[in-house]
C-alpha atoms as a PDB file:
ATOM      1  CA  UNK A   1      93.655 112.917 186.516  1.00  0.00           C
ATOM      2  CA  UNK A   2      89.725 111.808 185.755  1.00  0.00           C
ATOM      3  CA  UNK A   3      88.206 110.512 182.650  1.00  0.00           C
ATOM      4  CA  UNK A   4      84.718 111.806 183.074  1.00  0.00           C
ATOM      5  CA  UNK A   5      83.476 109.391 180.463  1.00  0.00           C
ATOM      6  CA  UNK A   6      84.830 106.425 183.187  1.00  0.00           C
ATOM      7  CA  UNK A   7      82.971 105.749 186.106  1.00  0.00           C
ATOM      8  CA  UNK A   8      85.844 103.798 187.880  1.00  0.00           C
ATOM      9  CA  UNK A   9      87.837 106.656 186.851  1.00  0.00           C
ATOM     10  CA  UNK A  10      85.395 109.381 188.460  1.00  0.00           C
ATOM     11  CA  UNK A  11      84.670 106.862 191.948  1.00  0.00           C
ATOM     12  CA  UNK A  12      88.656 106.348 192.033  1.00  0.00           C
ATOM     13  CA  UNK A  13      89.375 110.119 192.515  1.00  0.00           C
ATOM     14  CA  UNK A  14      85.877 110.524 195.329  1.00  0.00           C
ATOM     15  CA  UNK A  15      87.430 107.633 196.887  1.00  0.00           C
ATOM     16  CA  UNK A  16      90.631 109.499 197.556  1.00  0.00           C
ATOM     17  CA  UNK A  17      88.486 112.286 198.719  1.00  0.00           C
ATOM     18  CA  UNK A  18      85.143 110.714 200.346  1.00  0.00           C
ATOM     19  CA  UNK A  19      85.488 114.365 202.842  1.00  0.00           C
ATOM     20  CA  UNK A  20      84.840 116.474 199.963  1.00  0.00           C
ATOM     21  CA  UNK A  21      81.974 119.104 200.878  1.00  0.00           C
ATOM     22  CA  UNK A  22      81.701 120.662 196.898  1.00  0.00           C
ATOM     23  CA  UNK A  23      82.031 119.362 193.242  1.00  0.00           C
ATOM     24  CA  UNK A  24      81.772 121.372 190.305  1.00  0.00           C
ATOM     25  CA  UNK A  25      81.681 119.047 187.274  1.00  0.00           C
ATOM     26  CA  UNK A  26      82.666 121.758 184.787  1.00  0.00           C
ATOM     27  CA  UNK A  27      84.383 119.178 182.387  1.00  0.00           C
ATOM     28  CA  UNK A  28      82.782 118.908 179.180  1.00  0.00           C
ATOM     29  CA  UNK A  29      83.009 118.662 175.462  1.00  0.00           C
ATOM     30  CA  UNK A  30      82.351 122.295 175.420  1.00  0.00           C
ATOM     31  CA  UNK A  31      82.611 123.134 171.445  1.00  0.00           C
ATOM     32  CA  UNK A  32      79.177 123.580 169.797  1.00  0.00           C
ATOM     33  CA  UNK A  33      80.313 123.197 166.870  1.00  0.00           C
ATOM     34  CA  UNK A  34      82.586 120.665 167.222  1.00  0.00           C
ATOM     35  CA  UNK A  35      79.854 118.893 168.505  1.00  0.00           C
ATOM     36  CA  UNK A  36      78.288 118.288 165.136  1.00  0.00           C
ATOM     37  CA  UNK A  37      81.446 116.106 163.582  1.00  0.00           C
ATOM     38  CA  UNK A  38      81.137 113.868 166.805  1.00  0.00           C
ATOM     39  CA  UNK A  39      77.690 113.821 167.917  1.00  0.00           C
ATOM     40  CA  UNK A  40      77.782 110.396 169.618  1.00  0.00           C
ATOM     41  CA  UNK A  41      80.659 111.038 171.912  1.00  0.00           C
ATOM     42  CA  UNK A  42      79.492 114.906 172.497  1.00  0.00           C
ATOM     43  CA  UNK A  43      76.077 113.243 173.776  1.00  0.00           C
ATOM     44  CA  UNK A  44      77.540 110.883 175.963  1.00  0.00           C
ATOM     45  CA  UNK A  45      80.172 112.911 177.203  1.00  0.00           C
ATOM     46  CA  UNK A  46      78.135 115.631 178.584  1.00  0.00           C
ATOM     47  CA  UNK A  47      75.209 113.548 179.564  1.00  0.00           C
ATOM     48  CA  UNK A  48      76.589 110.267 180.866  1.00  0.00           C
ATOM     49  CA  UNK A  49      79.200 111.704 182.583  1.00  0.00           C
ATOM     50  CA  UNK A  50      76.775 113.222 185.213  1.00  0.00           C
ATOM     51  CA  UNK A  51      75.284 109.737 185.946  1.00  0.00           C
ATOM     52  CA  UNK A  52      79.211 108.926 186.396  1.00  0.00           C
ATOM     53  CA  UNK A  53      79.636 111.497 189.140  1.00  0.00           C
ATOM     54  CA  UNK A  54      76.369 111.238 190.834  1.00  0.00           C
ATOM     55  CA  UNK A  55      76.007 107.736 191.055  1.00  0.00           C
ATOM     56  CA  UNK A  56      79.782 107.844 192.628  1.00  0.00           C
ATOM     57  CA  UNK A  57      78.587 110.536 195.138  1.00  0.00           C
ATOM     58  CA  UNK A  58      75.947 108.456 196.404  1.00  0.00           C
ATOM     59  CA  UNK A  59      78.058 105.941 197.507  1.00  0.00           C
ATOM     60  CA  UNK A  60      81.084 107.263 198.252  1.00  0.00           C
ATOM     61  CA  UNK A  61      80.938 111.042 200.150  1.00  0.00           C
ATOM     62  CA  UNK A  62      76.591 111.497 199.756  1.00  0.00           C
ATOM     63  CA  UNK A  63      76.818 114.521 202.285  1.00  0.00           C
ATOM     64  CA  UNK A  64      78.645 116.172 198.971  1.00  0.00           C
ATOM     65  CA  UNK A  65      77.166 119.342 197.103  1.00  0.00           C
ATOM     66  CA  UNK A  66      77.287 119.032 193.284  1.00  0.00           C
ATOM     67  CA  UNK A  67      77.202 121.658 190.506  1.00  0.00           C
ATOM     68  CA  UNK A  68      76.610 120.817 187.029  1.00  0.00           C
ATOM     69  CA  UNK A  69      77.544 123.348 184.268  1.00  0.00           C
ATOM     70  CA  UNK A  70      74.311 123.333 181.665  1.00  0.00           C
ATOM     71  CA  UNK A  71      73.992 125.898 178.786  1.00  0.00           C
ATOM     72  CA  UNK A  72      71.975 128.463 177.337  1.00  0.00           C
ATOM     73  CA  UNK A  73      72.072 126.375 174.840  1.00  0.00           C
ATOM     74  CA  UNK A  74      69.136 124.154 175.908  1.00  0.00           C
ATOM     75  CA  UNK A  75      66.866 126.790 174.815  1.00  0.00           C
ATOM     76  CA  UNK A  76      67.369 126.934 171.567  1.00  0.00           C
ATOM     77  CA  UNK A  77      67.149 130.548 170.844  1.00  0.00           C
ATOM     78  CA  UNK A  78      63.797 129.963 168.338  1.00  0.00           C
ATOM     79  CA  UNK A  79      61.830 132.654 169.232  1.00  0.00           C
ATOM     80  CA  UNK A  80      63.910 136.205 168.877  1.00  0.00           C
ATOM     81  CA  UNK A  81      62.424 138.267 171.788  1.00  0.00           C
ATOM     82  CA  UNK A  82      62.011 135.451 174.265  1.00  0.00           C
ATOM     83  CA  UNK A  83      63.942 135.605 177.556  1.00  0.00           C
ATOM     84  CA  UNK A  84      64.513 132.536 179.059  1.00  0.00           C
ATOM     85  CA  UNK A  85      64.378 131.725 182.673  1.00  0.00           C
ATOM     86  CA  UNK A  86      64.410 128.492 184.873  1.00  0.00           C
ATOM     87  CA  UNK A  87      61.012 127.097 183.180  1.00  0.00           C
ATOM     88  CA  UNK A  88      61.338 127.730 180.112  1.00  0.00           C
ATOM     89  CA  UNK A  89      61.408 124.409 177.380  1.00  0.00           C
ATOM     90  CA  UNK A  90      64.015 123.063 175.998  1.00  0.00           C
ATOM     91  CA  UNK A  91      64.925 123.294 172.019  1.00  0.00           C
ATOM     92  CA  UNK A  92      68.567 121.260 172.174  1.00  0.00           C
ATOM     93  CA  UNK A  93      69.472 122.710 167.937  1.00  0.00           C
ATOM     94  CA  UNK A  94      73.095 120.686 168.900  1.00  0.00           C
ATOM     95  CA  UNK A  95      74.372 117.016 169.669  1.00  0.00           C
ATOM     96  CA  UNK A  96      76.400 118.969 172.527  1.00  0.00           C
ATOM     97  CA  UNK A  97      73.164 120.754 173.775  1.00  0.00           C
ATOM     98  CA  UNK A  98      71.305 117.375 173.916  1.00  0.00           C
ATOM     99  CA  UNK A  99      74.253 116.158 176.153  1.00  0.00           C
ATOM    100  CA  UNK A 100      73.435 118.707 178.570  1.00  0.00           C
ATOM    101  CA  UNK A 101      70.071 118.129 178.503  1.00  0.00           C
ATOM    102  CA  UNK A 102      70.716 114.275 179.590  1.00  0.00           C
ATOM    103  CA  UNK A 103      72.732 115.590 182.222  1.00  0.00           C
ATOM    104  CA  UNK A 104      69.951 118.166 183.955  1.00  0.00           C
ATOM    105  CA  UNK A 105      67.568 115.369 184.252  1.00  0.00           C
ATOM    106  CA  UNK A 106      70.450 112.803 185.902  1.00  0.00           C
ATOM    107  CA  UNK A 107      70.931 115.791 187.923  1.00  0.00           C
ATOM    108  CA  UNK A 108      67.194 115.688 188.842  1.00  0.00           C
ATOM    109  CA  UNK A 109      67.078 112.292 189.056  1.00  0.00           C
ATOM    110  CA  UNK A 110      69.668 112.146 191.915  1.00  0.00           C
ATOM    111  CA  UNK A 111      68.122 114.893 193.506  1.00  0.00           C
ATOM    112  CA  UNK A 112      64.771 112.722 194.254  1.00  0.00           C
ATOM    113  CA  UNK A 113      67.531 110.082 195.636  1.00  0.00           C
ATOM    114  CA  UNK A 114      68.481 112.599 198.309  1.00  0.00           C
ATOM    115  CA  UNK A 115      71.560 113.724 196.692  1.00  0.00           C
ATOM    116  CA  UNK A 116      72.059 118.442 197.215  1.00  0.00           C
ATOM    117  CA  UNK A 117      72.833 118.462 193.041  1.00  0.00           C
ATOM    118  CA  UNK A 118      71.700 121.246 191.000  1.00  0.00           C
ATOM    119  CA  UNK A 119      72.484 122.686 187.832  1.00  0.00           C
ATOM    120  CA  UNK A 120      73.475 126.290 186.520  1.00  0.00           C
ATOM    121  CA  UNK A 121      72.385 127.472 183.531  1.00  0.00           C
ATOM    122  CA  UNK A 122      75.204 130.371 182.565  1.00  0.00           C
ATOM    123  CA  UNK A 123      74.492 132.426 179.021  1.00  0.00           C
ATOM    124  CA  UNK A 124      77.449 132.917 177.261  1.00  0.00           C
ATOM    125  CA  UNK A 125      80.273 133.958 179.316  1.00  0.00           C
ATOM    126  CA  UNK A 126      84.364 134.514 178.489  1.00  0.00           C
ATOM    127  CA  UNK A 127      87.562 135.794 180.410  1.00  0.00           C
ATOM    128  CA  UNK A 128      91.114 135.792 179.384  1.00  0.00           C
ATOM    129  CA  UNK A 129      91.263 132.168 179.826  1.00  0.00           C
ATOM    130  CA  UNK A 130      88.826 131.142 176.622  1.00  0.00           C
ATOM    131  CA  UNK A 131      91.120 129.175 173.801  1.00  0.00           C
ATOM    132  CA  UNK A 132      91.098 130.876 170.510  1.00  0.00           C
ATOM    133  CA  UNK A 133      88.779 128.515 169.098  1.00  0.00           C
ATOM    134  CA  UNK A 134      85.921 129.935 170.938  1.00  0.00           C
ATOM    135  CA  UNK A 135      84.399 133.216 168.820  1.00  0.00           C
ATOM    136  CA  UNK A 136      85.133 136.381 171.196  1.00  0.00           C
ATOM    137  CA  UNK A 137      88.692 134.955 171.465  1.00  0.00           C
ATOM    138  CA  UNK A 138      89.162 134.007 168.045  1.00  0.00           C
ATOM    139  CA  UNK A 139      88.267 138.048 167.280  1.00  0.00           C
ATOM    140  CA  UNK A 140      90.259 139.457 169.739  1.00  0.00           C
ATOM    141  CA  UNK A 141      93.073 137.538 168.930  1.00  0.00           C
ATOM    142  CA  UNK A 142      92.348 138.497 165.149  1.00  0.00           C
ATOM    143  CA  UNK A 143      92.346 142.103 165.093  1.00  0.00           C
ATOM    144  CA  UNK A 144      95.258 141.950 167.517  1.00  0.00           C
ATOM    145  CA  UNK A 145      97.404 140.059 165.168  1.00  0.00           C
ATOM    146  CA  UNK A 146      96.070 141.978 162.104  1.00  0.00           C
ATOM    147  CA  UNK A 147      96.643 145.294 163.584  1.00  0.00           C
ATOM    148  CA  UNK A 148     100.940 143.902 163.750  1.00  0.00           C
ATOM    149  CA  UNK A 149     100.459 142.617 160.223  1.00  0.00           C
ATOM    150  CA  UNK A 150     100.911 139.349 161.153  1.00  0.00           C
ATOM    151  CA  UNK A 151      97.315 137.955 159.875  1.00  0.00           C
ATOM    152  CA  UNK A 152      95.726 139.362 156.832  1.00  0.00           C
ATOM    153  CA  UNK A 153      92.223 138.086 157.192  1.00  0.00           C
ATOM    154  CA  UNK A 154      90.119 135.869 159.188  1.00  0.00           C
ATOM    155  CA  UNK A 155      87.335 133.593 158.232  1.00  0.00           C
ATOM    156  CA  UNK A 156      84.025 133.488 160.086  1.00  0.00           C
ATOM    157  CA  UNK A 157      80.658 131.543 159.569  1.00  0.00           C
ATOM    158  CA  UNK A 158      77.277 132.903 160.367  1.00  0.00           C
ATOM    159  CA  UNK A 159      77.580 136.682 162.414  1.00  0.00           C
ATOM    160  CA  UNK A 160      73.532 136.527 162.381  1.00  0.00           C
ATOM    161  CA  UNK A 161      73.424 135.541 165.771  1.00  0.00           C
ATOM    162  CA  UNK A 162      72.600 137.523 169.371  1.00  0.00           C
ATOM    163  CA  UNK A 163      74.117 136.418 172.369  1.00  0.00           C
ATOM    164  CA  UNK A 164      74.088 137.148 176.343  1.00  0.00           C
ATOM    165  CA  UNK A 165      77.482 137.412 177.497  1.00  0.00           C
ATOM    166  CA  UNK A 166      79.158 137.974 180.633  1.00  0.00           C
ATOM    167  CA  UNK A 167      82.630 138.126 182.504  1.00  0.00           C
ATOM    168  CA  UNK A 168      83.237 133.954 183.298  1.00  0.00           C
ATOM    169  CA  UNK A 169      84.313 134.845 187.043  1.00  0.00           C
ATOM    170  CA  UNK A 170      81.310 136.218 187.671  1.00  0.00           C
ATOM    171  CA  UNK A 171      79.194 132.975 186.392  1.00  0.00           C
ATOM    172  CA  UNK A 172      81.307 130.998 188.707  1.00  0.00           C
ATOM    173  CA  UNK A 173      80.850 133.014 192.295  1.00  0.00           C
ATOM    174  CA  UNK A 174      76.699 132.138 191.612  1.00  0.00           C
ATOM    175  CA  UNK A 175      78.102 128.687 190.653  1.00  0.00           C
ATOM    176  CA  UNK A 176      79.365 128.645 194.208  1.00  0.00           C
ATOM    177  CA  UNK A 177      76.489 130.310 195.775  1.00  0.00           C
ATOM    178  CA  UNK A 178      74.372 128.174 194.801  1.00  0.00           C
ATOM    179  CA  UNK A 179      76.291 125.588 196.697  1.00  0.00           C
ATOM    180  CA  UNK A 180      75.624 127.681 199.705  1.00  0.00           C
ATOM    181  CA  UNK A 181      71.746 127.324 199.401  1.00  0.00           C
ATOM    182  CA  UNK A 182      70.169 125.242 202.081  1.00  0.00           C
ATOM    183  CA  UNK A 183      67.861 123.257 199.360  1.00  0.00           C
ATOM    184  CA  UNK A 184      69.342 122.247 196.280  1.00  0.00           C
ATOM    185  CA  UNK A 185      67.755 124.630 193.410  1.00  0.00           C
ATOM    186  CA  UNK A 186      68.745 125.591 189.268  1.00  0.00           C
ATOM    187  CA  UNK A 187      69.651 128.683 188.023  1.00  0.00           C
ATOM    188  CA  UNK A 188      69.557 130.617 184.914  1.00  0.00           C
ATOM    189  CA  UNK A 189      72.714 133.391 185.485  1.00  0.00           C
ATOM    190  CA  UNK A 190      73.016 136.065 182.417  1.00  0.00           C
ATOM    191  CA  UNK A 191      73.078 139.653 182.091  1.00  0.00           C
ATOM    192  CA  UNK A 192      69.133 140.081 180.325  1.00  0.00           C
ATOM    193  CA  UNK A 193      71.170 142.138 177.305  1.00  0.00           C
ATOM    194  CA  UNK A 194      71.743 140.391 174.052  1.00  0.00           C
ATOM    195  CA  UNK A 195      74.450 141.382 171.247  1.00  0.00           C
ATOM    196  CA  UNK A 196      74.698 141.182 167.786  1.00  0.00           C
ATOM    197  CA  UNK A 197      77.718 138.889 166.486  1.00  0.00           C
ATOM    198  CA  UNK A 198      78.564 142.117 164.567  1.00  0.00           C
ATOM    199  CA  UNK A 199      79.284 144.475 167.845  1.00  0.00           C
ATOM    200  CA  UNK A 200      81.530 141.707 168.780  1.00  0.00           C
ATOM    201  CA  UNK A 201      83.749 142.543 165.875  1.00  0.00           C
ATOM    202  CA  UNK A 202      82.893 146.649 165.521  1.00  0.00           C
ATOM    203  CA  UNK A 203      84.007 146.725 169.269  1.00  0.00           C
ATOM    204  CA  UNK A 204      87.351 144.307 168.712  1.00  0.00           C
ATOM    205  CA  UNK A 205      88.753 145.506 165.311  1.00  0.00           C
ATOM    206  CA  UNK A 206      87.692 149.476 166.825  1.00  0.00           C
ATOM    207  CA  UNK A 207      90.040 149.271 169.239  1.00  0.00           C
ATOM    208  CA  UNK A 208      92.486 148.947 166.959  1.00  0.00           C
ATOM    209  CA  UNK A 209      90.957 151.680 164.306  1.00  0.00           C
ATOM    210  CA  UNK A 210      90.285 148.455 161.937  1.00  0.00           C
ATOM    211  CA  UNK A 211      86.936 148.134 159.842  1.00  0.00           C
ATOM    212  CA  UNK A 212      86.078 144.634 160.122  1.00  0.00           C
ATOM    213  CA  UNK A 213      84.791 144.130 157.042  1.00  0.00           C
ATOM    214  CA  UNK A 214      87.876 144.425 155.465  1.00  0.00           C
ATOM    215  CA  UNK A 215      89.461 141.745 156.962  1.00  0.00           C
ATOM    216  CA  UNK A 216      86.536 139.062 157.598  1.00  0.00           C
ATOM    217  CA  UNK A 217      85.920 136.570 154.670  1.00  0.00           C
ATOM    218  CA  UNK A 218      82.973 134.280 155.142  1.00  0.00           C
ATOM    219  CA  UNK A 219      83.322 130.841 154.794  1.00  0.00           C
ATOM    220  CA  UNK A 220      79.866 128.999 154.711  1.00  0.00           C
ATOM    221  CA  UNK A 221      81.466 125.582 155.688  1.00  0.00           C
ATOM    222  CA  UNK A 222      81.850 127.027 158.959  1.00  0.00           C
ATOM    223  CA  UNK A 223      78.613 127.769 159.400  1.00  0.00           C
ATOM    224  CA  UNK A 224      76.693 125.226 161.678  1.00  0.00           C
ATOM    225  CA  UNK A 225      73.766 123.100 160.716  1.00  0.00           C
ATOM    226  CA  UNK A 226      71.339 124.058 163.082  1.00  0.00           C
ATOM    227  CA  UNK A 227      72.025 127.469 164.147  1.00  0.00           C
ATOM    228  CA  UNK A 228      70.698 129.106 167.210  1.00  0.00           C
ATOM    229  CA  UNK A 229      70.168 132.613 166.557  1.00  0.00           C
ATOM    230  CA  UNK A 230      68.827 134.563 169.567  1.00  0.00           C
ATOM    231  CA  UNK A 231      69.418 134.252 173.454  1.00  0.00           C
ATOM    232  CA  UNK A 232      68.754 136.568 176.445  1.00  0.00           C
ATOM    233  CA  UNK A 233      68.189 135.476 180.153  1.00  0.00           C
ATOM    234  CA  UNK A 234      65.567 136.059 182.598  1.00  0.00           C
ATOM    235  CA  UNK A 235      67.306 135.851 185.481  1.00  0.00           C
ATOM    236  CA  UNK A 236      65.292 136.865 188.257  1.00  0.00           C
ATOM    237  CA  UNK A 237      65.608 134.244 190.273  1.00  0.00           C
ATOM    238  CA  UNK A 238      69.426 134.667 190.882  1.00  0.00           C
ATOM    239  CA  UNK A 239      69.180 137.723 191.300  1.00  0.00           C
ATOM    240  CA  UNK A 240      66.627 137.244 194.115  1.00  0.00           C
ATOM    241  CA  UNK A 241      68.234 134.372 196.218  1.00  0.00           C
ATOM    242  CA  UNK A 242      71.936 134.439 194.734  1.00  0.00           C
ATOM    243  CA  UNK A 243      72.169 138.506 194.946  1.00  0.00           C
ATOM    244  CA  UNK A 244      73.653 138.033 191.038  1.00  0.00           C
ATOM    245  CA  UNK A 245      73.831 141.538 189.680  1.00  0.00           C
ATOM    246  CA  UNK A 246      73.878 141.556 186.039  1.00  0.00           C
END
């Protein structure tokens, strides 16, 4: 067990382990909109918790390859036909995005200390494994349990939105490729196709012959503040030196 948000916590587990050859710091507070009812701890959670790792590797196992899990959403999604790659600016629209933007520049900090850390930056991405509170899940699950007669309706916030969305297992084998690299180097990994939140739910309640819109009510209160509406990667460069086939 590791409290990310504890350094002693975090060096008391490498200590145990000062042979370990790969870390993937993957823990999070991974909610966006969660995020915006605990914005302190969301920031500090995803951002301080990298100096916590880092600043353990270098003293403990500094031969150790780290991954850090960043987001699409760094980018903001402002402009509607932008693809974003590697260099493109950030435009953090959450307390949880702003967390992970501490985090890649700890991550670059430690890198000019000598440290192989590096950061992935994976567009949406789901399997199986995705709790129901998470959109594409909370659909599925919807229509599924609708289509028994067990739900009636379900409520939604803002369906406005495009994302960039691929199958989680293949985010993580270019998480661990990029472990492989001889040079430490970020990645943006997503498919370069964006979807409307709508297709989400034509394709889920289809399967099941349902019309969505007679079972989605929209609730405005779970809408988020700062919405970002539009996201698509450019990801060339994985698919260069990481063979990723989108």
């Amino acid at each position: 067990c590791c409290d990310i948000n504890d350094k002693n916590s975090v060096s008391g587990v490498l200590s145990k382990h000062p042979d370990v050859s790969e870390i993937y710091l993957l823990a999070a507070q991974s909610h966006v909109g969660f995020s915006f009812d605990s914005p302190d701890t969301s920031a500090v959670t995803n951002g301080m918790s990298v100096y916590n790792v880092l600043s353990s590797v270098l003293t403990i196992c500094p031969k150790a390859k780290t991954y850090f899990a960043a987001t699409s959403e760094l980018f903001g999604g402002a402009n509607p036909e932008k693809s974003y790659n590697e260099s493109s600016p950030y435009d953090c629209r959450s307390p949880y995005s702003i967390g992970k933007e501490m985090g890649t520049r700890w991550i670059k900090y430690f890198r000019q200390m000598g440290l192989f850390a590096c950061y992935g930056v994976l567009f949406n991405h789901s399997n199986t494994y995705r709790s129901k509170d998470f959109f594409i899940r909370r659909i599925t699950n919807a229509a599924a349990q609708i289509s028994l007669g067990k739900m009636k309706n379900i409520s939604l916030g803002f369906l406005g939105f495009y994302r960039d969305e691929h199958w989680t297992d293949f985010g993580v084998e270019m998480m661990w490729k990029m472990l492989q690299q001889d040079q430490p180097r970020d990645y943006v990994v997503g498919t370069g196709e964006t979807h409307h939140g709508e297709e989400y739910l034509d394709l889920s309640f289809g399967h099941f012959n349902l019309n969505w819109r007679d079972y989605v009510v929209i609730d405005d209160t779970l809408k988020r503040p700062n919405e970002v509406v539009r996201l698509i990667a450019d990801s060339s460069r994985a698919q260069k030196d990481l063979g990723w086939n989108p």
